[in-house]
N, C-alpha and C. Protein backbone atom coordinates (compact mmCIF):
# COMPACT_ATOMS: atom_id res chain seq x y z
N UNK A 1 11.31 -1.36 16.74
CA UNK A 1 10.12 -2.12 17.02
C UNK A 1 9.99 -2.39 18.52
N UNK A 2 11.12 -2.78 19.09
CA UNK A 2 10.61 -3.48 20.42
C UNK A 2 10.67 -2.47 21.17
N UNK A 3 11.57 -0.67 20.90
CA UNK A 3 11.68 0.22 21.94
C UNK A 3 10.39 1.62 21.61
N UNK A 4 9.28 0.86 20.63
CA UNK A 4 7.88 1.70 20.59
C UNK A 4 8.48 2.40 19.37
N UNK A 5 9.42 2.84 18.59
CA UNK A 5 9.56 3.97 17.97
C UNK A 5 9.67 3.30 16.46
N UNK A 6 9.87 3.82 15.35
CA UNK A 6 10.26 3.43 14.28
C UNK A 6 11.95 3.58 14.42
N UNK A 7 12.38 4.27 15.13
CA UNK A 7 13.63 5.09 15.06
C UNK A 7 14.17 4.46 16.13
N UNK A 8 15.45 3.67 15.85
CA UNK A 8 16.19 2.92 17.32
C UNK A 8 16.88 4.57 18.03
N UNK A 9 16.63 4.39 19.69
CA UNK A 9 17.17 5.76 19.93
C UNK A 9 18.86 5.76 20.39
N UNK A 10 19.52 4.75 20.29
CA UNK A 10 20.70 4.75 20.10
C UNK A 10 21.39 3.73 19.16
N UNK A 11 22.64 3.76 19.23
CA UNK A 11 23.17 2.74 18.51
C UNK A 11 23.29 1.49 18.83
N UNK A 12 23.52 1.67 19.85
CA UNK A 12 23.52 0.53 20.93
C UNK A 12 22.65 -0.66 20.52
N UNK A 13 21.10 -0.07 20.93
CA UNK A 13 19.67 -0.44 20.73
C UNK A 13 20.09 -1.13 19.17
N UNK A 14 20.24 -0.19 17.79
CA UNK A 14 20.08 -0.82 17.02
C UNK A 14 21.18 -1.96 16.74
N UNK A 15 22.27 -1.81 16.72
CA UNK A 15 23.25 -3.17 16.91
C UNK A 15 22.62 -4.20 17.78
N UNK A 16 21.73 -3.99 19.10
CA UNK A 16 21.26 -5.54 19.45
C UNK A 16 20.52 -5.92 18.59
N UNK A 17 19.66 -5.59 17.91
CA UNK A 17 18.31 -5.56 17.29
C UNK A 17 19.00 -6.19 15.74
N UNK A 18 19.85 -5.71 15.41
CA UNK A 18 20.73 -6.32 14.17
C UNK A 18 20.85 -7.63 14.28
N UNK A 19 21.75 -7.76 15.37
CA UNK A 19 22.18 -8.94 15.93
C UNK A 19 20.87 -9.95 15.84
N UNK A 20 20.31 -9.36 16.71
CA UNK A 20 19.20 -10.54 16.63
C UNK A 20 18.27 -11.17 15.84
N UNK A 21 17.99 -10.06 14.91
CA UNK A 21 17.87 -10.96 13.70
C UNK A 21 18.76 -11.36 12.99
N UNK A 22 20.20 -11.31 13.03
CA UNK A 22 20.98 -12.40 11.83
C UNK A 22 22.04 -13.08 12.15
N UNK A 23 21.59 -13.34 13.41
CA UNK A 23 22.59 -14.16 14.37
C UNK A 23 21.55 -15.95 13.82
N UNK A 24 19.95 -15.89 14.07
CA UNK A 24 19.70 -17.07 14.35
C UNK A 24 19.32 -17.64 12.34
N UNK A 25 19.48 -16.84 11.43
CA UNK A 25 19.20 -17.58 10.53
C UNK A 25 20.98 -18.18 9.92
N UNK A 26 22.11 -16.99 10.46
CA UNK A 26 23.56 -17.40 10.49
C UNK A 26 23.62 -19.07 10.83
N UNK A 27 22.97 -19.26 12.17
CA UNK A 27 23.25 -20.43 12.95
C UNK A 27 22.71 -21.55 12.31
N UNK A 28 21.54 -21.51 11.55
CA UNK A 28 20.86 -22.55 11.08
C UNK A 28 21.56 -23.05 9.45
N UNK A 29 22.14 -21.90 8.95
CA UNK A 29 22.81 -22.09 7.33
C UNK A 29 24.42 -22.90 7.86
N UNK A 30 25.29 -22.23 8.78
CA UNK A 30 25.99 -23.00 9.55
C UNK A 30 26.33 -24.55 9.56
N UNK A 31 24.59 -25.02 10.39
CA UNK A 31 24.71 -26.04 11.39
C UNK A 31 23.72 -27.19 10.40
N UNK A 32 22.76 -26.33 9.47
CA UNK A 32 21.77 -27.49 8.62
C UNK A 32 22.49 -27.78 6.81
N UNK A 33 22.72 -28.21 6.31
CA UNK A 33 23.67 -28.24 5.00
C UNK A 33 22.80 -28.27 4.23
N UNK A 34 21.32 -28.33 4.76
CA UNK A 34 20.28 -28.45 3.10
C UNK A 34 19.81 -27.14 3.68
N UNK A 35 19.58 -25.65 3.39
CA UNK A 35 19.39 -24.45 4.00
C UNK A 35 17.94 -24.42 2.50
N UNK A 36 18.59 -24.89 1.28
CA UNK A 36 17.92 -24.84 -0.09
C UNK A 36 16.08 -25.24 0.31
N UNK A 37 16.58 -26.47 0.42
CA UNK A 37 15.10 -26.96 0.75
C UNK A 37 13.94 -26.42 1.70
N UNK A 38 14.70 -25.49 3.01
CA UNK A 38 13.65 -24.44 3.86
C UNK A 38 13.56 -23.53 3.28
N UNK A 39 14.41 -22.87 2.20
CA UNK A 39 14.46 -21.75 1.19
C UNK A 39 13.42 -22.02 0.60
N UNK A 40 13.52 -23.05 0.49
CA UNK A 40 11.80 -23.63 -0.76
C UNK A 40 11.01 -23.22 0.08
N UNK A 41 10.69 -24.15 0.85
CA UNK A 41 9.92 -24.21 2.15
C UNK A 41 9.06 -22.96 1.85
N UNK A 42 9.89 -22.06 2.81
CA UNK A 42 9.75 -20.76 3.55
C UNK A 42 9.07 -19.98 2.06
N UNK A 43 9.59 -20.09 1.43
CA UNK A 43 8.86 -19.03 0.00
C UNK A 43 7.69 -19.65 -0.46
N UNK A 44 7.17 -20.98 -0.73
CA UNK A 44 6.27 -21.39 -0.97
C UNK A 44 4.71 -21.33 0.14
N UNK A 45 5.30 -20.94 1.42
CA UNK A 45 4.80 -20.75 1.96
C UNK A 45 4.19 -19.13 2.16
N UNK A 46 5.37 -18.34 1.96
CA UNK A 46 5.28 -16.93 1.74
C UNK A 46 4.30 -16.42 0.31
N UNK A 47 4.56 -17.62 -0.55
CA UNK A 47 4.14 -17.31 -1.94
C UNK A 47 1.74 -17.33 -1.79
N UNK A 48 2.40 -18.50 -1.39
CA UNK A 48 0.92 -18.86 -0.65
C UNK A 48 0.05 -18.05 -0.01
N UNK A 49 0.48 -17.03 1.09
CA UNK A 49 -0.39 -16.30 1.79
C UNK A 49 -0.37 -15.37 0.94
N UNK A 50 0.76 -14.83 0.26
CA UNK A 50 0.65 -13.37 -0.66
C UNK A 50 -0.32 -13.48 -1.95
N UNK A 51 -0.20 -14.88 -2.58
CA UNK A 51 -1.22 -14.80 -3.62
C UNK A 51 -3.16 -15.04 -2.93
N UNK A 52 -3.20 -16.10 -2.19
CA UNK A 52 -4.34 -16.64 -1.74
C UNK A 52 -4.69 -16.03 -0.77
N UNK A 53 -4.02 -15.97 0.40
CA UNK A 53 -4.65 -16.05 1.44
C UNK A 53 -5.07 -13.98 1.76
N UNK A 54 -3.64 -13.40 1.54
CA UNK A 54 -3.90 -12.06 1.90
C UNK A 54 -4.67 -11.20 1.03
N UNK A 55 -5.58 -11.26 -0.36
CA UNK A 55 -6.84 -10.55 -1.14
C UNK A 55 -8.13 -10.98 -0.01
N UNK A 56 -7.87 -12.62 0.03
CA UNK A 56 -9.11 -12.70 0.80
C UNK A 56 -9.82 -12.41 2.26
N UNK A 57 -8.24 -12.22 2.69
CA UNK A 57 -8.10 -11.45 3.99
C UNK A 57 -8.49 -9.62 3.78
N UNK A 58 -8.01 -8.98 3.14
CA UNK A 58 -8.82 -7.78 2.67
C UNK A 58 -10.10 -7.54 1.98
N UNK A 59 -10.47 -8.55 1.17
CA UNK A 59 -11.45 -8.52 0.85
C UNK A 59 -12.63 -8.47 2.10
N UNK A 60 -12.25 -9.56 3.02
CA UNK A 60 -13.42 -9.98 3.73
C UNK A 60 -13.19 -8.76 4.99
N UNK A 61 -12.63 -7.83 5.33
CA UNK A 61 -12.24 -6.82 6.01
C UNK A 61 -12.79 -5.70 5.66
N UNK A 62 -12.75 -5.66 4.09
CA UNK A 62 -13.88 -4.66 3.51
C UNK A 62 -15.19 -4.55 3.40
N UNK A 63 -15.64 -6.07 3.42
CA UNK A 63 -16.72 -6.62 3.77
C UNK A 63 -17.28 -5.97 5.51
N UNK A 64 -16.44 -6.57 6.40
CA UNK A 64 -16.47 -6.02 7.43
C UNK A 64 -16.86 -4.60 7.90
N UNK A 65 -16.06 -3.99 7.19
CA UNK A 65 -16.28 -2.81 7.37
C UNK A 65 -17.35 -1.88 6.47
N UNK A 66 -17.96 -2.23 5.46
CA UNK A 66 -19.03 -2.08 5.20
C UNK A 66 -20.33 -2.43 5.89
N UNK A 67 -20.14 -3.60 6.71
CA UNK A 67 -21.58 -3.74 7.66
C UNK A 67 -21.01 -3.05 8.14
N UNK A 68 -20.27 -2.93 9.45
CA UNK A 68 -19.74 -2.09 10.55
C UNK A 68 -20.08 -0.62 10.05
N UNK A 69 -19.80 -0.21 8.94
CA UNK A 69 -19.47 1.22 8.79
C UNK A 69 -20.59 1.98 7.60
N UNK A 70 -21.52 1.88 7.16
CA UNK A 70 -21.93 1.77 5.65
C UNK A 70 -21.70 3.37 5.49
N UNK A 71 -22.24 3.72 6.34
CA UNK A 71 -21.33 5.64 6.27
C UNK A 71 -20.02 5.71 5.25
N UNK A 72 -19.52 4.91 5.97
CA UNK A 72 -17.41 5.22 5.31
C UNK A 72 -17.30 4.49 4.19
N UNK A 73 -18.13 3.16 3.96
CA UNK A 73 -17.90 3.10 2.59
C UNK A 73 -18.55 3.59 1.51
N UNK A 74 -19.82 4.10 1.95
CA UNK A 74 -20.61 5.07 0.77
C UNK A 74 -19.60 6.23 0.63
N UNK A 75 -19.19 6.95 1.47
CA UNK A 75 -18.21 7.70 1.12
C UNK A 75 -16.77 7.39 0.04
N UNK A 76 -16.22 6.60 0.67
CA UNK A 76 -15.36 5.64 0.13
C UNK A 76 -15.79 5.77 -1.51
N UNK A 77 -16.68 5.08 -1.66
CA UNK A 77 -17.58 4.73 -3.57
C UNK A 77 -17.46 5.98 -3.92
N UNK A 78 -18.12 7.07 -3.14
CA UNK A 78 -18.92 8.47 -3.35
C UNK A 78 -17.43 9.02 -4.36
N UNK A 79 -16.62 9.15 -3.36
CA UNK A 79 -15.00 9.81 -3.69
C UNK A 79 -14.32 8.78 -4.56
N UNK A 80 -14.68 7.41 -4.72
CA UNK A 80 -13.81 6.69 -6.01
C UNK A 80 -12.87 6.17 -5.44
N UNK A 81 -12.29 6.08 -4.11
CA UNK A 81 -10.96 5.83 -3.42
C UNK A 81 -10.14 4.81 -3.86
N UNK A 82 -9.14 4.48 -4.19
CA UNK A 82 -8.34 3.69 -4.86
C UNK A 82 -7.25 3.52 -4.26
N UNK A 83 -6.95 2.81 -3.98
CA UNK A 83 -5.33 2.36 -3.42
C UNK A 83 -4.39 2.33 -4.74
N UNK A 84 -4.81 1.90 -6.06
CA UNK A 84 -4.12 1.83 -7.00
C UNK A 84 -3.50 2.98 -7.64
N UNK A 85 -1.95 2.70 -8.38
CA UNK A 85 -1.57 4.18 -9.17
C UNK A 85 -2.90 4.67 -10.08
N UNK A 86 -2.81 6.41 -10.43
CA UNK A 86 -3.37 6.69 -11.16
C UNK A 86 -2.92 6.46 -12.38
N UNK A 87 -3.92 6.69 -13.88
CA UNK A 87 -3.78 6.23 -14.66
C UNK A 87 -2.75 6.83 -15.38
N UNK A 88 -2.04 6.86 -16.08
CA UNK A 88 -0.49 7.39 -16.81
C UNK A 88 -1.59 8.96 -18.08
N UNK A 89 -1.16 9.61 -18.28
CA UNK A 89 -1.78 10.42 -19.26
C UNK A 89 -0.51 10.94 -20.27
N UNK A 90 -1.15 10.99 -21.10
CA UNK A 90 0.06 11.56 -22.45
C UNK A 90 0.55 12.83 -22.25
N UNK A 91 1.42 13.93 -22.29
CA UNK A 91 1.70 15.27 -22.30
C UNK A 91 1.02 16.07 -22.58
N UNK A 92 0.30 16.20 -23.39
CA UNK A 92 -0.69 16.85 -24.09
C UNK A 92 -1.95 16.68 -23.41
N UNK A 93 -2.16 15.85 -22.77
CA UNK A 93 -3.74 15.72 -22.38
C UNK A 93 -3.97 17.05 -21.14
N UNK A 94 -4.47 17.25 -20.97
CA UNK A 94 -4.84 17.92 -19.73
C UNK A 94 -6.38 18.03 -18.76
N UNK A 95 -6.01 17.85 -17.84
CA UNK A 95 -8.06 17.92 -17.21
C UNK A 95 -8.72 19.04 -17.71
N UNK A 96 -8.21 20.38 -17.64
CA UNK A 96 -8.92 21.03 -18.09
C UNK A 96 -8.33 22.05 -19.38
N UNK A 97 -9.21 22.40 -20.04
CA UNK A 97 -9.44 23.07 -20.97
C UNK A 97 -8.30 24.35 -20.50
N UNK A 98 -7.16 25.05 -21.05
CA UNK A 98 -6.79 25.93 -20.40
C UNK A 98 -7.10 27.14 -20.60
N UNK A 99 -7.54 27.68 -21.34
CA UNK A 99 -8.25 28.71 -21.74
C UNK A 99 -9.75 28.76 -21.42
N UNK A 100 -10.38 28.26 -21.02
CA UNK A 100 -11.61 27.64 -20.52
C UNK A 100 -11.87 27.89 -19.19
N UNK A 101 -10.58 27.55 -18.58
CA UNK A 101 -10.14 27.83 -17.11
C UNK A 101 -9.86 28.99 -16.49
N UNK A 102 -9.39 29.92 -17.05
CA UNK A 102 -8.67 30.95 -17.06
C UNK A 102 -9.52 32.06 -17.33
N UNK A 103 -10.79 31.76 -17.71
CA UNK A 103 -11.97 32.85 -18.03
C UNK A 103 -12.94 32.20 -17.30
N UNK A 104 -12.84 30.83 -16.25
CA UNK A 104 -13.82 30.94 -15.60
C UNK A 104 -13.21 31.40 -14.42
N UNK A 105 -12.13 31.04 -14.01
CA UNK A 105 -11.11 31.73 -12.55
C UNK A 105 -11.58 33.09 -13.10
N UNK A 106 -11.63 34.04 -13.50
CA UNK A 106 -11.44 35.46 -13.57
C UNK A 106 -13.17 35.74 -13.55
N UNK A 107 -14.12 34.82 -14.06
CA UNK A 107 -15.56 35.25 -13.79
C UNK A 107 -15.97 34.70 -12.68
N UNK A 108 -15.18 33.88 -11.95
CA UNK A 108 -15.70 33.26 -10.60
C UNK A 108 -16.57 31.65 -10.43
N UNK A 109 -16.43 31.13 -12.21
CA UNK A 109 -17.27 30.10 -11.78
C UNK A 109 -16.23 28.86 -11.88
N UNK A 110 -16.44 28.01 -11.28
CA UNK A 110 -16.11 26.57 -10.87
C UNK A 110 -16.48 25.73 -12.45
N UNK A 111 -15.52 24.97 -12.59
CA UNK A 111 -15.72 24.31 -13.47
C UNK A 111 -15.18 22.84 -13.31
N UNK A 112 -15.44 21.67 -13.60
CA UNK A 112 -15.85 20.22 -13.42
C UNK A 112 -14.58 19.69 -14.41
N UNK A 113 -14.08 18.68 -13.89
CA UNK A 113 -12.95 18.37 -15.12
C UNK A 113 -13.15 17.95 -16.49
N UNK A 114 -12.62 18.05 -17.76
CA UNK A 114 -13.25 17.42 -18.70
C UNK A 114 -12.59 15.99 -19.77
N UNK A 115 -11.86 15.98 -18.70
CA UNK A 115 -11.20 14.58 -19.07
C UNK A 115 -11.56 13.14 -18.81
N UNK A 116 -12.57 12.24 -18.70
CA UNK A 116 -12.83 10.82 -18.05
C UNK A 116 -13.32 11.38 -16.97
N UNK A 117 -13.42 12.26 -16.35
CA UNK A 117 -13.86 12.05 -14.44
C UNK A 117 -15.04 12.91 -14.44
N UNK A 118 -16.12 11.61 -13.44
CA UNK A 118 -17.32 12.18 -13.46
C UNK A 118 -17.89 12.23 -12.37
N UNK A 119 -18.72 13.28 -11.94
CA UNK A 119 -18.50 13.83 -10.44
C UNK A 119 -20.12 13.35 -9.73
């Protein structure tokens, strides 16, 4: 982080960088005897931005970027874009027809999936 790279470029580098983060929470479990109660603290607080605060922070970013952009998010809709996993499918299912497929590859025509997805 602090030498630009994802990748510390020596060892050196990464042993300070170790150090420094677990030198100062060492010192405080140490030196404070209730560590429990900032444990609370610190997660309730963590719990807080992850449930509340950070959807509405993306939300309103998407917002953003729909005035800013209406190009990229019509696109965006156009293509379906999802951050989420796709949906799980049984073994047997398949998008396309395989025999179906296989005589339109050999006549040249394009064919559309026929499972849920609509273009």
């Amino acid at each position: 982080m602090l030498t630009g790279s994802q990748d510390a470029s020596s060892d050196k580098i990464n042993l300070i960088l170790n150090t420094a983060i677990l030198i100062p929470p060492l010192i405080l479990a140490i030196t404070y005897p209730h560590v429990g109660s900032i444990a609370g603290i610190l997660g309730a607080v963590g719990a807080f931005l992850c449930i509340y605060s950070l959807p509405t922070i993306t939300y309103l970013a998407q917002k953003k970027t729909e005035i800013d952009n209406p190009a990229l998010m019509r696109a965006l809709r156009i293509n379906d874009f999802s951050m989420s996993p796709p949906k799980a499918r049984s073994k047997r299912e398949s998008l396309y027809n395989a025999e179906a497929l296989d005589s339109d590859i050999k006549g040249g025509i394009p064919r559309k999936p026929s499972v849920g997805y609509e273009m």
